[in-house]
C-alpha atoms as a PDB file:
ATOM      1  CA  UNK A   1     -22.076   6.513 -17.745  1.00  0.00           C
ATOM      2  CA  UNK A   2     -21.121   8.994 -15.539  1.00  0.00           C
ATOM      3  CA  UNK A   3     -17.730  10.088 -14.593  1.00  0.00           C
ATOM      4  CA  UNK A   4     -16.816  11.304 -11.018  1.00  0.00           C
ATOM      5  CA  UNK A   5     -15.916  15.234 -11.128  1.00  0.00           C
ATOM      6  CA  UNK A   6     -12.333  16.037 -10.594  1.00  0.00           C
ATOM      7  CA  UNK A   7     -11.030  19.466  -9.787  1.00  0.00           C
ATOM      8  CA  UNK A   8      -8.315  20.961 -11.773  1.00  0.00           C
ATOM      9  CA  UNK A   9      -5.448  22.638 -10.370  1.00  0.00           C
ATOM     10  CA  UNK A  10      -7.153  25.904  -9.739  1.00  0.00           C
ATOM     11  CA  UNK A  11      -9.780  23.839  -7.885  1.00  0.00           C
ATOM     12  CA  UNK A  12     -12.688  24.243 -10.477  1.00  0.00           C
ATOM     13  CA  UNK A  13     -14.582  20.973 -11.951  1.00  0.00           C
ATOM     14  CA  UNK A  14     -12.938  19.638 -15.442  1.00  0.00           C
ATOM     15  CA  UNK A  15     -15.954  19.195 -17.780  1.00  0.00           C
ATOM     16  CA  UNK A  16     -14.741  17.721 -20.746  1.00  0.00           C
ATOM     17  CA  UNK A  17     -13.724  14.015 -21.482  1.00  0.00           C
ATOM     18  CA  UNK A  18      -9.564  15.737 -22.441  1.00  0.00           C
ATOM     19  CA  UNK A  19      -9.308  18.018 -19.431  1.00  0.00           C
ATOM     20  CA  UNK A  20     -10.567  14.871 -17.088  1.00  0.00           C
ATOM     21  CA  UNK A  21      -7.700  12.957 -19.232  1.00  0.00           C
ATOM     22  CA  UNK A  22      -5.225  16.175 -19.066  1.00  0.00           C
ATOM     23  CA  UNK A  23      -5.730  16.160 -15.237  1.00  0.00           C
ATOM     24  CA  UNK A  24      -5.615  12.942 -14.084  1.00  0.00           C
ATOM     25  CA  UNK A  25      -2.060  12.607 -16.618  1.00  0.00           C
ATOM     26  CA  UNK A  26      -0.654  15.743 -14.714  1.00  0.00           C
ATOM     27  CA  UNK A  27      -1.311  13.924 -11.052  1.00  0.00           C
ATOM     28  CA  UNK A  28       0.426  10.856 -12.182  1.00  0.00           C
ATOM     29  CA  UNK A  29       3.251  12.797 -13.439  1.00  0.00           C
ATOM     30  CA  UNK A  30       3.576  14.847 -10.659  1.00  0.00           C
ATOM     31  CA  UNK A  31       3.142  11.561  -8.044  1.00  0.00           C
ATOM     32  CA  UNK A  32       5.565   9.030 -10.146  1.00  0.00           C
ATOM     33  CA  UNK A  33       7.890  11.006 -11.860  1.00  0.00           C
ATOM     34  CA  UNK A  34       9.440  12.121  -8.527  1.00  0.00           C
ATOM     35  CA  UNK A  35      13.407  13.070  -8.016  1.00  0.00           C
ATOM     36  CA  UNK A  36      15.612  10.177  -6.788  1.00  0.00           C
ATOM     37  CA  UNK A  37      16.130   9.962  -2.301  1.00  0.00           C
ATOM     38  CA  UNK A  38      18.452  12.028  -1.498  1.00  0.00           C
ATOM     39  CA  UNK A  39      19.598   9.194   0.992  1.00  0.00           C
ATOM     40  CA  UNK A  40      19.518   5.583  -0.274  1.00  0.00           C
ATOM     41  CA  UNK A  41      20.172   2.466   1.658  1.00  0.00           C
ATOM     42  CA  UNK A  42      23.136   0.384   1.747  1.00  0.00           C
ATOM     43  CA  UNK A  43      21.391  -3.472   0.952  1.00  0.00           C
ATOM     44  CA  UNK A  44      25.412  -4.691   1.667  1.00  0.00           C
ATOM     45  CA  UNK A  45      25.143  -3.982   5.166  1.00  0.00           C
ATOM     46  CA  UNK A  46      21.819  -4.882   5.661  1.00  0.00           C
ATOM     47  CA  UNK A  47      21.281  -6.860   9.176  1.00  0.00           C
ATOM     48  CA  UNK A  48      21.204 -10.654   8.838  1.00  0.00           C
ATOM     49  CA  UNK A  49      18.604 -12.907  10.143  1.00  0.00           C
ATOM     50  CA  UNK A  50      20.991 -14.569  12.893  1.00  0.00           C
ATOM     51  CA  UNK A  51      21.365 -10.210  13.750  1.00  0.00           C
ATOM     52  CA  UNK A  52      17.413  -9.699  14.441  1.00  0.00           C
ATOM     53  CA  UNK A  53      15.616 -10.938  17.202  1.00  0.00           C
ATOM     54  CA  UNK A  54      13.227 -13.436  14.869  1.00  0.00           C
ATOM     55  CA  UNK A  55      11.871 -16.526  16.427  1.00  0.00           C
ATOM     56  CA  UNK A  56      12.307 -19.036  13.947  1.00  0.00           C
ATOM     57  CA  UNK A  57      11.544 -22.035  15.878  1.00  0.00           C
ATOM     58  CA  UNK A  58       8.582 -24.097  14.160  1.00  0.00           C
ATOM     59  CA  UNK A  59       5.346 -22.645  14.939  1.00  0.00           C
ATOM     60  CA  UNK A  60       3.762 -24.601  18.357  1.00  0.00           C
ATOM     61  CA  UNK A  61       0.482 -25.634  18.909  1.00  0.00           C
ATOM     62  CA  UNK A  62      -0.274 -23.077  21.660  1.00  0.00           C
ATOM     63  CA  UNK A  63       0.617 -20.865  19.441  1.00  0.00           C
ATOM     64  CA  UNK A  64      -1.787 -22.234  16.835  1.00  0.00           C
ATOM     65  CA  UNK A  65      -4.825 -22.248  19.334  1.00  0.00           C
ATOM     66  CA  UNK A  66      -4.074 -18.678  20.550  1.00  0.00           C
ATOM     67  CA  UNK A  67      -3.565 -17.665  16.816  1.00  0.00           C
ATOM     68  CA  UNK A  68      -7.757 -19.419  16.489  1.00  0.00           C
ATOM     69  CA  UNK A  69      -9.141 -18.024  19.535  1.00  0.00           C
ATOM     70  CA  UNK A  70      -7.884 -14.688  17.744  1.00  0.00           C
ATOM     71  CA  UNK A  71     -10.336 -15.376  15.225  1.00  0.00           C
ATOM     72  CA  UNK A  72     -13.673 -13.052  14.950  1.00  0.00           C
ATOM     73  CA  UNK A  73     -16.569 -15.919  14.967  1.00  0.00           C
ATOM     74  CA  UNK A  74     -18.602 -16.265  11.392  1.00  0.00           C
ATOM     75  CA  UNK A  75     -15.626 -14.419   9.907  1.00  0.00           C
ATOM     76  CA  UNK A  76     -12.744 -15.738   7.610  1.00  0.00           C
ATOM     77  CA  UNK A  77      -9.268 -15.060   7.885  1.00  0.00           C
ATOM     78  CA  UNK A  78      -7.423 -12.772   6.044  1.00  0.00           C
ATOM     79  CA  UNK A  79      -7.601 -10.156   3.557  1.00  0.00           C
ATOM     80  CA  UNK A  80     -11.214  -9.031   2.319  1.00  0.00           C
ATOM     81  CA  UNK A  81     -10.770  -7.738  -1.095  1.00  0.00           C
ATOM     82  CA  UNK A  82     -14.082  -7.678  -2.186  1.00  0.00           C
END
């Protein structure tokens, strides 16, 4: 099997099977093990549903036909994950 090259932090190719692992440690260090936001978000005063302008009347049956004419022909809906 072979494995994809990855460049190093001096931007040449690692060729062994413990720099590859050495690397890709040191990019998920770097990515997850980030300082906390120096601004958080107050959840408490978050805005309430009866605050936001959300239609939450049951979903109509134009709304269900404009929702199908939408629709790419052949296709499915949704996600492809494939």
């Amino acid at each position: 099997m072979q494995s994809q090259q990855i460049k190093t932090a001096d931007g040449k190719c690692a060729k062994t099977h413990d720099k590859l692992v050495s690397r890709w440690q040191k990019h998920f260090q770097s990515v997850l093990n980030c300082p906390e936001p120096a601004v958080t978000h107050d959840w408490n005063s978050a805005p309430t549903s009866s605050q936001l302008s959300v239609n939450m009347d049951p979903i109509s049956e134009v709304e269900v036909r404009l929702a199908i004419k939408q629709l790419k022909n052949g296709k499915a809906a949704g996600v492809d994950n494939i």
